[in-house]
PDB file of N, CA and C in Angstrom:
ATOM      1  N   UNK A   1    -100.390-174.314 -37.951  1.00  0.00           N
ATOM      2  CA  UNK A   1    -100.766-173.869 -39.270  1.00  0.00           C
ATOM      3  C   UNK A   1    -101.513-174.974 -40.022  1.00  0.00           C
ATOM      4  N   UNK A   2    -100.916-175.861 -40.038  1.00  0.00           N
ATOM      5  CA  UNK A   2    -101.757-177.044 -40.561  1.00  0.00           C
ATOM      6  C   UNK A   2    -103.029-177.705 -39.818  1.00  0.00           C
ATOM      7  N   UNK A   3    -103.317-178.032 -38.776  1.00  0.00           N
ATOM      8  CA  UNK A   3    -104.274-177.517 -38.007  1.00  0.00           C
ATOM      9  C   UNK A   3    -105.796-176.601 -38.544  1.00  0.00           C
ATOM     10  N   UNK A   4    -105.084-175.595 -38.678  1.00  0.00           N
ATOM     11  CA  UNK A   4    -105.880-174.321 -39.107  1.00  0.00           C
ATOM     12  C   UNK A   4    -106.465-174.474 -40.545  1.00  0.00           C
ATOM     13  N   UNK A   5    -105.772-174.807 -41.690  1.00  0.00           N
ATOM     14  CA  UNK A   5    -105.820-175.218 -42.553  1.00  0.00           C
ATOM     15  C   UNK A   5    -107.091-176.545 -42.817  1.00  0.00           C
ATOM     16  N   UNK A   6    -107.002-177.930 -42.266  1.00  0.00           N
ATOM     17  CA  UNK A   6    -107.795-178.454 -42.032  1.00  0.00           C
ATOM     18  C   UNK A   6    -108.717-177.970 -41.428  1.00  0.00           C
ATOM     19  N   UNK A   7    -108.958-177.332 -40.500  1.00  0.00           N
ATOM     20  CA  UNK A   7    -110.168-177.255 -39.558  1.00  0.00           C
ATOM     21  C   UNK A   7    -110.752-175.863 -40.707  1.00  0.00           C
ATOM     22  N   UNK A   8    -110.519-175.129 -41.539  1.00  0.00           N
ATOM     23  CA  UNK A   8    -111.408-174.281 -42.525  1.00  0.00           C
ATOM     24  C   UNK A   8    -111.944-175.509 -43.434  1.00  0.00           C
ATOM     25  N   UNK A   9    -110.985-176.533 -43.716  1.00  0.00           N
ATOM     26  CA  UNK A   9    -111.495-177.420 -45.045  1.00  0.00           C
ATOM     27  C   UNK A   9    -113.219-178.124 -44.632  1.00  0.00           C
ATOM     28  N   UNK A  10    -112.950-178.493 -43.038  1.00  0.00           N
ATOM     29  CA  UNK A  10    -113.798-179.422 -42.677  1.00  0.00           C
ATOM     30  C   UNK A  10    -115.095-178.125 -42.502  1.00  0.00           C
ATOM     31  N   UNK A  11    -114.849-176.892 -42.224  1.00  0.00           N
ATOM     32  CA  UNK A  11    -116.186-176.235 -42.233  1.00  0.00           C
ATOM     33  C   UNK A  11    -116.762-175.742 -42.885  1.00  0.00           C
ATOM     34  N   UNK A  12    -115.461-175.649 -44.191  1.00  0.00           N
ATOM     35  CA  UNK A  12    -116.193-175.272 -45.741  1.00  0.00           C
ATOM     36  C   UNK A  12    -116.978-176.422 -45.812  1.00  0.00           C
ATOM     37  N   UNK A  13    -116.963-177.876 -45.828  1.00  0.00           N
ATOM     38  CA  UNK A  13    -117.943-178.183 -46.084  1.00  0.00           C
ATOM     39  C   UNK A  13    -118.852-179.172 -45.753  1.00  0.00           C
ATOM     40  N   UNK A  14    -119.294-178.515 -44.153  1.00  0.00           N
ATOM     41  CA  UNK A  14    -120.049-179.248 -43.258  1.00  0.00           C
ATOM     42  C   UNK A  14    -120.953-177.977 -42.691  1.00  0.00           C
ATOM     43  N   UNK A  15    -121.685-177.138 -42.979  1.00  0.00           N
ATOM     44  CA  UNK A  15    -122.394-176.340 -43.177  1.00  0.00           C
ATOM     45  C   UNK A  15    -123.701-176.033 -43.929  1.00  0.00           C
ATOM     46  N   UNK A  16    -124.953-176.238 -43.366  1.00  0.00           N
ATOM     47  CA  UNK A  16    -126.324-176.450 -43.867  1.00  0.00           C
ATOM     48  C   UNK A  16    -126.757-174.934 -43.136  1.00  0.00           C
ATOM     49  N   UNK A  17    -127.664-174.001 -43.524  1.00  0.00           N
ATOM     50  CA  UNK A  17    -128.910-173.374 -42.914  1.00  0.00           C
ATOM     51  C   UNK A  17    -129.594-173.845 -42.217  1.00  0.00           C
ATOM     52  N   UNK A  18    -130.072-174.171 -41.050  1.00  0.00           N
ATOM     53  CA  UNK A  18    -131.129-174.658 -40.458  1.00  0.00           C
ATOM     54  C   UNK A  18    -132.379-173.818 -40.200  1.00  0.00           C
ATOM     55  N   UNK A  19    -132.314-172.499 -39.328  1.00  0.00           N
ATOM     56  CA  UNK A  19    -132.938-171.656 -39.008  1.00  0.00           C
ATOM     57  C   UNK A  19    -132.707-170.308 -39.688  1.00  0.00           C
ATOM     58  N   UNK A  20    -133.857-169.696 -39.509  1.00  0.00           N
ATOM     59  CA  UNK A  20    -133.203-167.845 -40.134  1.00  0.00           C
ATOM     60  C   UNK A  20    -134.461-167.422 -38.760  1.00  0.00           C
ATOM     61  N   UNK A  21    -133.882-165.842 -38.635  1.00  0.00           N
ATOM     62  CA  UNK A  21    -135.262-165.170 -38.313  1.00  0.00           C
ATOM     63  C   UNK A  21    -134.922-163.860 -39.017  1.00  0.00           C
ATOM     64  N   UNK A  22    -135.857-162.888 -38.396  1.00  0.00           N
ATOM     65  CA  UNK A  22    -135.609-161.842 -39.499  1.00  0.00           C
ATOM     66  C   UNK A  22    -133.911-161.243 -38.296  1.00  0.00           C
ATOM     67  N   UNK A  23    -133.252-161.062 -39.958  1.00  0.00           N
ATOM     68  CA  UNK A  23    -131.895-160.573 -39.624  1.00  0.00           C
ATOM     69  C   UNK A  23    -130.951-161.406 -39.228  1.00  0.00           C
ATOM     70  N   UNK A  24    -131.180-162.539 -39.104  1.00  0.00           N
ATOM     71  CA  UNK A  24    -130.276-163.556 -38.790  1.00  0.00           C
ATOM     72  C   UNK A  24    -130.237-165.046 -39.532  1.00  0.00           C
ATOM     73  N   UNK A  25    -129.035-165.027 -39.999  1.00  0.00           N
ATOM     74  CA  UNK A  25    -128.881-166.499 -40.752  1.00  0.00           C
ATOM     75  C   UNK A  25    -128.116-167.524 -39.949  1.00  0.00           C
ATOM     76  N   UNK A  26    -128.813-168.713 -39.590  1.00  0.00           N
ATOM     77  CA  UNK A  26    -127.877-169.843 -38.838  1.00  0.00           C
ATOM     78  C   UNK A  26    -127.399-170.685 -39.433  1.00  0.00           C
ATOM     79  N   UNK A  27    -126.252-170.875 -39.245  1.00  0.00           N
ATOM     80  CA  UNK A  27    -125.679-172.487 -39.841  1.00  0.00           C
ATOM     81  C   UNK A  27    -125.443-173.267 -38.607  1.00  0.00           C
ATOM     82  N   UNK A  28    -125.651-174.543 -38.683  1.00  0.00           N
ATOM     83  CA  UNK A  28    -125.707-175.812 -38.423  1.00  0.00           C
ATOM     84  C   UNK A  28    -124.560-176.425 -38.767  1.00  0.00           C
ATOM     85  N   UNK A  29    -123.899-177.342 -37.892  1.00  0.00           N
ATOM     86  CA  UNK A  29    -122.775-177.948 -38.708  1.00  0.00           C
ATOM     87  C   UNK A  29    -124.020-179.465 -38.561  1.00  0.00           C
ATOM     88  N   UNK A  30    -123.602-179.863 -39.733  1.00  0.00           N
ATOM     89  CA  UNK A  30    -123.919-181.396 -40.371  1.00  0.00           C
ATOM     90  C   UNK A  30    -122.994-182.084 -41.441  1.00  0.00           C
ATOM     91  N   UNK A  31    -123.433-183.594 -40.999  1.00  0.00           N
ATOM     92  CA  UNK A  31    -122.598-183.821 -42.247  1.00  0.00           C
ATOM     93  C   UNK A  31    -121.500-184.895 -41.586  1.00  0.00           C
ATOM     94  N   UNK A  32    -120.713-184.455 -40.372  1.00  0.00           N
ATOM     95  CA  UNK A  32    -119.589-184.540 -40.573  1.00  0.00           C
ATOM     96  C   UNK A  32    -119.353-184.532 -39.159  1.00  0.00           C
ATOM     97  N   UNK A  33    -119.134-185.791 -38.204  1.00  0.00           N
ATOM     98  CA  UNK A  33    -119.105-186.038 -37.265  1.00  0.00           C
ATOM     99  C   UNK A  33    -118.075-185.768 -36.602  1.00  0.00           C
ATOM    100  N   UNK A  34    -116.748-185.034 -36.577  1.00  0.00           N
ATOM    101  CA  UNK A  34    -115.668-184.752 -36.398  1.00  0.00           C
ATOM    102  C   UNK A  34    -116.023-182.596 -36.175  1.00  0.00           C
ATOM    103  N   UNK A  35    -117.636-181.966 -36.607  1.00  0.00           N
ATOM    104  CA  UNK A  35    -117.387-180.950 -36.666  1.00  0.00           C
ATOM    105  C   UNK A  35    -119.222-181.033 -35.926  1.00  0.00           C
ATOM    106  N   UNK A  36    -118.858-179.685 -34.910  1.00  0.00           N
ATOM    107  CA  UNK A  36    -120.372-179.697 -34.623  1.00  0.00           C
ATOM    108  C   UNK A  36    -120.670-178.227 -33.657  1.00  0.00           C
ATOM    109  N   UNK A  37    -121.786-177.524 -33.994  1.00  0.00           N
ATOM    110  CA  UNK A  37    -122.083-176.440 -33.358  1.00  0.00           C
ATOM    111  C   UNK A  37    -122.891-175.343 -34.436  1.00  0.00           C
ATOM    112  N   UNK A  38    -122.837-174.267 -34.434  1.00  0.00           N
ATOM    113  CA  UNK A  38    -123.097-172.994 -35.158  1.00  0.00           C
ATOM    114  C   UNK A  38    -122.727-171.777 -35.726  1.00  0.00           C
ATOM    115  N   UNK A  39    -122.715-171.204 -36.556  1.00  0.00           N
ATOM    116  CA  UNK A  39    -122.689-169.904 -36.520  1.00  0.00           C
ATOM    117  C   UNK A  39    -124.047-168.933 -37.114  1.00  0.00           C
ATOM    118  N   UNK A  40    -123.566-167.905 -36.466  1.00  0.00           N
ATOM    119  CA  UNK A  40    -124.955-166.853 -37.669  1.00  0.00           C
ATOM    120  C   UNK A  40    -124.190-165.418 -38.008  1.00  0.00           C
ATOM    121  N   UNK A  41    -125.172-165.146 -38.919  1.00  0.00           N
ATOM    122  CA  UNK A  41    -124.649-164.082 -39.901  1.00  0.00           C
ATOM    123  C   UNK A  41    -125.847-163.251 -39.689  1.00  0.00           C
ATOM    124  N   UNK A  42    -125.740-161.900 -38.944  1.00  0.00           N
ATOM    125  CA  UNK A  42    -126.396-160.471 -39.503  1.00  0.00           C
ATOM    126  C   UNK A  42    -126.406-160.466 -41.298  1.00  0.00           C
ATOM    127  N   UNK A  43    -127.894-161.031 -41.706  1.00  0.00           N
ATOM    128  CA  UNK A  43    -127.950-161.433 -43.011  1.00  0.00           C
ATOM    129  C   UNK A  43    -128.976-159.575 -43.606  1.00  0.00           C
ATOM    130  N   UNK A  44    -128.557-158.605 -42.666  1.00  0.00           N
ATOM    131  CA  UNK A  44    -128.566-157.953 -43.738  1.00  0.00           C
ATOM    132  C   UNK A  44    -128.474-156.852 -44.770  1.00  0.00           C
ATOM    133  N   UNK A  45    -126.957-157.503 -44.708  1.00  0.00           N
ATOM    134  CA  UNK A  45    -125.984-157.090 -46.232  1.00  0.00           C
ATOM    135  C   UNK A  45    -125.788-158.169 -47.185  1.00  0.00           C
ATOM    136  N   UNK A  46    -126.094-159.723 -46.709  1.00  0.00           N
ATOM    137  CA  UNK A  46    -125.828-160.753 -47.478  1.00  0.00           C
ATOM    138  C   UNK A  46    -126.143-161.138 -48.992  1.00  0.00           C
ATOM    139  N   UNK A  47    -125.229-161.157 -50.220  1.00  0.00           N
ATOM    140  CA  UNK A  47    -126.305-161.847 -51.508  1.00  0.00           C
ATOM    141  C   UNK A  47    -126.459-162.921 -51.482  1.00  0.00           C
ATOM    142  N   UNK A  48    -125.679-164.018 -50.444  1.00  0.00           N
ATOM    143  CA  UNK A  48    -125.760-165.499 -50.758  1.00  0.00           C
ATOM    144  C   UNK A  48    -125.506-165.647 -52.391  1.00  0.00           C
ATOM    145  N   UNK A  49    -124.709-165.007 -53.064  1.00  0.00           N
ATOM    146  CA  UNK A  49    -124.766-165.180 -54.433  1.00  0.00           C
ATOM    147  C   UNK A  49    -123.192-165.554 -55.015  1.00  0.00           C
ATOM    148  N   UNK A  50    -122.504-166.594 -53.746  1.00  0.00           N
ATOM    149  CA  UNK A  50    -120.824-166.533 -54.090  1.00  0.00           C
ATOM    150  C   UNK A  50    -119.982-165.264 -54.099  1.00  0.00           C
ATOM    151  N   UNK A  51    -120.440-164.241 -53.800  1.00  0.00           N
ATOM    152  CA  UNK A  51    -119.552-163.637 -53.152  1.00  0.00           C
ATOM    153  C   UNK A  51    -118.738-163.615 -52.002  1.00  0.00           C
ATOM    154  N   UNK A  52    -117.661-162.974 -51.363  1.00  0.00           N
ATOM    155  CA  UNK A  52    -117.140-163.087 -50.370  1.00  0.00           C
ATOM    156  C   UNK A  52    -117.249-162.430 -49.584  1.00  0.00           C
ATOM    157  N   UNK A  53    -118.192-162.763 -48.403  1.00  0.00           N
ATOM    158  CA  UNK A  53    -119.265-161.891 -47.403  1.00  0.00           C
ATOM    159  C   UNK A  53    -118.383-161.727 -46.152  1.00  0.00           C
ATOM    160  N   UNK A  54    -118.242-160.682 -45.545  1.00  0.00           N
ATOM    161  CA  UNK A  54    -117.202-160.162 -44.641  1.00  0.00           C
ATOM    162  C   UNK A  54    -117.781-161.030 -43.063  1.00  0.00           C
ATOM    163  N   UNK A  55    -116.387-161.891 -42.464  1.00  0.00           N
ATOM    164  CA  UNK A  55    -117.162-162.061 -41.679  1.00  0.00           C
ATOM    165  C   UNK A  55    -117.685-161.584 -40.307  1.00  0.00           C
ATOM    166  N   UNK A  56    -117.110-160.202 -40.944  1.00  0.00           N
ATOM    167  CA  UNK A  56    -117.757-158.920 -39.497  1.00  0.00           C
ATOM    168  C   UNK A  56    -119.160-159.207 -39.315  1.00  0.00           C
ATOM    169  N   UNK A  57    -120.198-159.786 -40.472  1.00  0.00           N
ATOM    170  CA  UNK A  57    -121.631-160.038 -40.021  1.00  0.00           C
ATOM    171  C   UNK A  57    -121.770-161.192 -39.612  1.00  0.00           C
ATOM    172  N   UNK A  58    -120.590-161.859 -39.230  1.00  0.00           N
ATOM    173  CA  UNK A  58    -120.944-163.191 -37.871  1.00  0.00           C
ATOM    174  C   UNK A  58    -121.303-162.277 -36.474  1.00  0.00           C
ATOM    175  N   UNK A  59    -122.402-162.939 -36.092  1.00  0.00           N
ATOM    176  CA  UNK A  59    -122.758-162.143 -34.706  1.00  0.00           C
ATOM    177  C   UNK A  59    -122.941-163.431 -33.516  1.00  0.00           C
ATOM    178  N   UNK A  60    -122.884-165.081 -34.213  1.00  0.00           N
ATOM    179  CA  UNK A  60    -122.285-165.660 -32.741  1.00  0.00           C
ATOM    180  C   UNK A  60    -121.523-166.876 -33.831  1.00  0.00           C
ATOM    181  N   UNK A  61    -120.756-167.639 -32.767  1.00  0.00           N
ATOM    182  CA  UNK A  61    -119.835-168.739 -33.234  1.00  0.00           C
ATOM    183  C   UNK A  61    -119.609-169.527 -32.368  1.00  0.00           C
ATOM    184  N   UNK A  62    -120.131-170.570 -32.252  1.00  0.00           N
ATOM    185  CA  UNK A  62    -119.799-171.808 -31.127  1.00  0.00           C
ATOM    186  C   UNK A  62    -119.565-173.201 -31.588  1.00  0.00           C
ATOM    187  N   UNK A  63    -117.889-173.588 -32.475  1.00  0.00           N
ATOM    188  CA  UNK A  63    -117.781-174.543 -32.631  1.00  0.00           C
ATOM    189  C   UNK A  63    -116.950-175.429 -32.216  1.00  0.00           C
ATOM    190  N   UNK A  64    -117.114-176.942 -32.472  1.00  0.00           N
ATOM    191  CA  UNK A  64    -116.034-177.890 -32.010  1.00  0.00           C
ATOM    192  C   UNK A  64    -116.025-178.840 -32.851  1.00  0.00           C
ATOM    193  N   UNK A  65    -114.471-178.744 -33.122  1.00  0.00           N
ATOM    194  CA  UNK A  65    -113.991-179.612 -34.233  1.00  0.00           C
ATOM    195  C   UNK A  65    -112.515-180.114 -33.586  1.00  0.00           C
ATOM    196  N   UNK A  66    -113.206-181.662 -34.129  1.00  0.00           N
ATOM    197  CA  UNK A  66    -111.913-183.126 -33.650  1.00  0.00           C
ATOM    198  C   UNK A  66    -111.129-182.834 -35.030  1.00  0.00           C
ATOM    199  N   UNK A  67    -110.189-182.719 -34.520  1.00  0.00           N
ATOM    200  CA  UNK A  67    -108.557-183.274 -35.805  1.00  0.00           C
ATOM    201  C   UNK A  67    -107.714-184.261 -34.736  1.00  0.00           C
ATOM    202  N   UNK A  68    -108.185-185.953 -35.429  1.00  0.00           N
ATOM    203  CA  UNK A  68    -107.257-186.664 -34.923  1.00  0.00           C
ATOM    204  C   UNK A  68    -107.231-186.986 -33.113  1.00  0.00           C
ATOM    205  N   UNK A  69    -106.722-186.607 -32.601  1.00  0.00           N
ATOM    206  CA  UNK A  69    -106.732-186.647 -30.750  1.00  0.00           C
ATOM    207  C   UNK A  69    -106.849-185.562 -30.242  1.00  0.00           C
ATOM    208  N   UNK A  70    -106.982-184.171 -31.061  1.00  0.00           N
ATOM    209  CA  UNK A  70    -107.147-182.664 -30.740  1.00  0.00           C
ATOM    210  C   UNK A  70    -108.481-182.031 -30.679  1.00  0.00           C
ATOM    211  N   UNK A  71    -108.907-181.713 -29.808  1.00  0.00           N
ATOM    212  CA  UNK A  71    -110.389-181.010 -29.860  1.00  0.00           C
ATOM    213  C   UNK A  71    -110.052-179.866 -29.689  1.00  0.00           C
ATOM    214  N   UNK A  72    -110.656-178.410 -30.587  1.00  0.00           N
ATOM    215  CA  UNK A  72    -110.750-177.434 -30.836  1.00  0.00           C
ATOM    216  C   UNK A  72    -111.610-176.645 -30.602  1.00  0.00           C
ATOM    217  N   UNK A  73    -112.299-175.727 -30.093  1.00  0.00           N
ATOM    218  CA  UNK A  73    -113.478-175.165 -29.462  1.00  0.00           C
ATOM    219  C   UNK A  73    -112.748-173.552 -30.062  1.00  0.00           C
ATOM    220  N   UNK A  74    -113.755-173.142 -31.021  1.00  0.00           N
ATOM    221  CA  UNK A  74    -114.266-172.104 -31.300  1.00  0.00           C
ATOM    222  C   UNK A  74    -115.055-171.171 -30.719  1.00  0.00           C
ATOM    223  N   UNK A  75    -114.575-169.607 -30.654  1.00  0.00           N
ATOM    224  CA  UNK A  75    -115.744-168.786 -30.157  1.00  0.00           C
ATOM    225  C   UNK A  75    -115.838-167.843 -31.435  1.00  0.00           C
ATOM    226  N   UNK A  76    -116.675-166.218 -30.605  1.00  0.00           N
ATOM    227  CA  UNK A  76    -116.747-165.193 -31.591  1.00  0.00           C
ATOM    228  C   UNK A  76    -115.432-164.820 -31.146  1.00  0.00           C
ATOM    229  N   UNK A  77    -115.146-164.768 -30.141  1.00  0.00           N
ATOM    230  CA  UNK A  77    -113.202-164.463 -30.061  1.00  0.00           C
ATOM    231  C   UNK A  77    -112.358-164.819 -31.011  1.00  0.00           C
ATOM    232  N   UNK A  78    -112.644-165.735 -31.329  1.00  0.00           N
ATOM    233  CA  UNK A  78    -111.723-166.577 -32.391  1.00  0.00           C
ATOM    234  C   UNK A  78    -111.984-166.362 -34.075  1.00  0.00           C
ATOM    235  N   UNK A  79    -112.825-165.353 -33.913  1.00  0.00           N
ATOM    236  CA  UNK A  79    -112.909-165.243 -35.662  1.00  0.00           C
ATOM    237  C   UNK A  79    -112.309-164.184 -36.258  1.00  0.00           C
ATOM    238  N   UNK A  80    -111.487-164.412 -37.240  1.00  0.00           N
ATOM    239  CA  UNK A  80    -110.869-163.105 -38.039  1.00  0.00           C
ATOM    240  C   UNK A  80    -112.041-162.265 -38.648  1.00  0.00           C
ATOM    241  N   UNK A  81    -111.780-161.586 -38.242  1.00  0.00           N
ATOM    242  CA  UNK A  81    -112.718-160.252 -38.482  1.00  0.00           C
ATOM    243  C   UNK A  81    -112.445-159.753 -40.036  1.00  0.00           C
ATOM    244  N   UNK A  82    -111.080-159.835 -40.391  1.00  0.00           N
ATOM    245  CA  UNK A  82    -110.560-159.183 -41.936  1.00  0.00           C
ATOM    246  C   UNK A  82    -111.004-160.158 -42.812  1.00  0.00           C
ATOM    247  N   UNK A  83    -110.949-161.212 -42.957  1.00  0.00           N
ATOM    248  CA  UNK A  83    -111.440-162.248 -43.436  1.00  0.00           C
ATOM    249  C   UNK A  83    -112.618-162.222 -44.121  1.00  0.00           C
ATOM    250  N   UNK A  84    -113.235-163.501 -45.196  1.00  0.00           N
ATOM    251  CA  UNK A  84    -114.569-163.833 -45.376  1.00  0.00           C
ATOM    252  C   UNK A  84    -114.809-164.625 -45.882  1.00  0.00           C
ATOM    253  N   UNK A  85    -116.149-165.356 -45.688  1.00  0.00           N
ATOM    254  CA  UNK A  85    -116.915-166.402 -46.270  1.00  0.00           C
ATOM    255  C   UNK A  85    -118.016-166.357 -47.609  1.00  0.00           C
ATOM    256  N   UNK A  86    -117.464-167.254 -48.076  1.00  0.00           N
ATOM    257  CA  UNK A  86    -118.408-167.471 -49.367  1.00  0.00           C
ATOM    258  C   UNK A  86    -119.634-168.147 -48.867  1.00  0.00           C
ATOM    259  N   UNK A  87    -121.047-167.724 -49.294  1.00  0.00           N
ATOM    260  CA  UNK A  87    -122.034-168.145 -49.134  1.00  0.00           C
ATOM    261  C   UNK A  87    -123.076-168.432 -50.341  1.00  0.00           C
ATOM    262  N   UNK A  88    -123.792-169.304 -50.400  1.00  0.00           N
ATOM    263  CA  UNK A  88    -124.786-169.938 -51.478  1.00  0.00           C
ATOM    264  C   UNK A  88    -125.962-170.122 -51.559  1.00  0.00           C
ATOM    265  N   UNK A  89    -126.738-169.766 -52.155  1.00  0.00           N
ATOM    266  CA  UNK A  89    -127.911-170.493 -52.085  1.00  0.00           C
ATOM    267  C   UNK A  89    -128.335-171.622 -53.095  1.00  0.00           C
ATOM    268  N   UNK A  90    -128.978-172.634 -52.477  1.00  0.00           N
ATOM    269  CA  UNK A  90    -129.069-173.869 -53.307  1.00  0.00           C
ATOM    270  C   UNK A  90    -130.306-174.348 -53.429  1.00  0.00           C
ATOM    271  N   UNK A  91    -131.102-173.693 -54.144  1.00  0.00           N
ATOM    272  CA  UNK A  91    -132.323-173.745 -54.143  1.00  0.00           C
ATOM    273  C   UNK A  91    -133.076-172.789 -52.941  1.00  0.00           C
ATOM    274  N   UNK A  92    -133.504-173.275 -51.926  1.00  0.00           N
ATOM    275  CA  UNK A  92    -134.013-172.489 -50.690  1.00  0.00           C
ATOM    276  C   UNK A  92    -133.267-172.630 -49.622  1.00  0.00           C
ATOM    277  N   UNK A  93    -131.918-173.087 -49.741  1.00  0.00           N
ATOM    278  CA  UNK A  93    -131.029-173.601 -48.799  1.00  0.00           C
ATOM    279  C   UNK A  93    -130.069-172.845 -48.991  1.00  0.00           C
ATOM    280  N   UNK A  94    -129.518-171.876 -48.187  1.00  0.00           N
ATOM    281  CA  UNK A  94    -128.687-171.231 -47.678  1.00  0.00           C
ATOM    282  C   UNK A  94    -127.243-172.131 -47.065  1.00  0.00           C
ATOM    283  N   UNK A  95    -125.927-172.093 -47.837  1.00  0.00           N
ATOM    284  CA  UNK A  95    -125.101-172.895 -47.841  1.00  0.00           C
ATOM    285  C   UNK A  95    -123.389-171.821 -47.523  1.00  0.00           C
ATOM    286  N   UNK A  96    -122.770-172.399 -46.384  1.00  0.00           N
ATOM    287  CA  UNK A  96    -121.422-171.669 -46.565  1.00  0.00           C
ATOM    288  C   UNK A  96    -120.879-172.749 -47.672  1.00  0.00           C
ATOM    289  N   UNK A  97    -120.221-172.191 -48.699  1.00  0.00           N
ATOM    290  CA  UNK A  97    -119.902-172.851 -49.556  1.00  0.00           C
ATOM    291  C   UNK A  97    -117.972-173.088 -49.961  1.00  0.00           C
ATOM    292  N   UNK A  98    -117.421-171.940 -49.353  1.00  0.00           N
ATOM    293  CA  UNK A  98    -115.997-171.526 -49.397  1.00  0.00           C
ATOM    294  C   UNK A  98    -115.712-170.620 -48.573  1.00  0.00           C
ATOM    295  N   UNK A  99    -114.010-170.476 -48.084  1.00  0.00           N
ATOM    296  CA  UNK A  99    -113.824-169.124 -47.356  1.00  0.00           C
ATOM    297  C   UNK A  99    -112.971-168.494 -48.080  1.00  0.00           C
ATOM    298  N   UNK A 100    -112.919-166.827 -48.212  1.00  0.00           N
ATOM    299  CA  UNK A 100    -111.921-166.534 -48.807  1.00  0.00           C
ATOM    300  C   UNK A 100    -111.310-166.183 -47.618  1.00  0.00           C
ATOM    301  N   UNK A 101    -110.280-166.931 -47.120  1.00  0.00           N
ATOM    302  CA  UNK A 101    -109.663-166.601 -45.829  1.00  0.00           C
ATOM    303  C   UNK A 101    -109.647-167.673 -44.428  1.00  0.00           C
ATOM    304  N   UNK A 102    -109.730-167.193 -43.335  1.00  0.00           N
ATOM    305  CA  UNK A 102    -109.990-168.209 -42.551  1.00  0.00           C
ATOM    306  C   UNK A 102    -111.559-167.868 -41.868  1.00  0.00           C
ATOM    307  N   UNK A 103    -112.011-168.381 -41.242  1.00  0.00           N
ATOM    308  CA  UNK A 103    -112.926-168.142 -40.240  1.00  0.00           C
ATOM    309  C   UNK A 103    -112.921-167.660 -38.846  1.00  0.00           C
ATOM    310  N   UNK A 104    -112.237-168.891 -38.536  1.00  0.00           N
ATOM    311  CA  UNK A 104    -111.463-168.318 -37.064  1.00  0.00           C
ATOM    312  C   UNK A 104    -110.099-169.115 -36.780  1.00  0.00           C
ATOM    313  N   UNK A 105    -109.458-168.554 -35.896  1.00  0.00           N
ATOM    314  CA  UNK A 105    -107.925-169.114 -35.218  1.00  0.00           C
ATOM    315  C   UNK A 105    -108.280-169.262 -33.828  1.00  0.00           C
ATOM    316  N   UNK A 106    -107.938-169.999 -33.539  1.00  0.00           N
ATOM    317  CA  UNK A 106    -107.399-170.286 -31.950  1.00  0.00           C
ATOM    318  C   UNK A 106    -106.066-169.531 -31.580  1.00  0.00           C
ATOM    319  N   UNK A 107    -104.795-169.581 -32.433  1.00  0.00           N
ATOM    320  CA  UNK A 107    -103.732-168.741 -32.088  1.00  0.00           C
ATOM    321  C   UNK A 107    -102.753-170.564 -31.792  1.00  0.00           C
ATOM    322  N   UNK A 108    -103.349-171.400 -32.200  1.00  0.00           N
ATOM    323  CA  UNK A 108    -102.533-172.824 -31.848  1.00  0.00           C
ATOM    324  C   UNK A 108    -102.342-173.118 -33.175  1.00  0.00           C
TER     325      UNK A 108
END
């Protein structure tokens, strides 16, 4: 549980936009050397306007995040579906900014 807890803190906020194409929003993890990989969002239902965007429109997830001596590897398996993410825009930069919920579990 605690685990889980940290590993949402570190991806709330290590998350930049890098790429879009049409219909798809990517995040990038940056920032934050302990967290690294992607996700994207079927961006379109998205406002990017701080709302809490369901994260049924994640359509891939490939991350890995160090806590301490533990490495964690994320898939789309691993994401709560009931759940969601707050998203931002910051000027022309597309930002996960908060979750209301988790992102994903491992089940550890």
């Amino acid at each position: 549980m605690r685990k889980r807890a940290i590993v949402l803190a570190m991806l709330v906020l290590a998350f930049v936009s890098t790429s879009a194409t049409a219909g798809t929003l990517r995040f990038e993890a940056v920032g934050n050397a302990n967290v690294s990989g992607y996700l994207e969002f079927d961006d379109t239902n998205l406002t990017l306007d701080g709302s809490c965007e369901s994260n049924d429109y994640i359509t891939a997830l490939d991350l890995r995040v160090v806590v301490g001596q533990d490495v964690i590897n994320f898939t789309l398996a691993d994401m709560v579906t009931d759940d969601n993410t707050v998203l931002i825009r910051v000027g022309n930069v597309p930002m996960i900014f908060n979750g209301c919920g988790d992102l994903a579990f491992t089940g550890v």
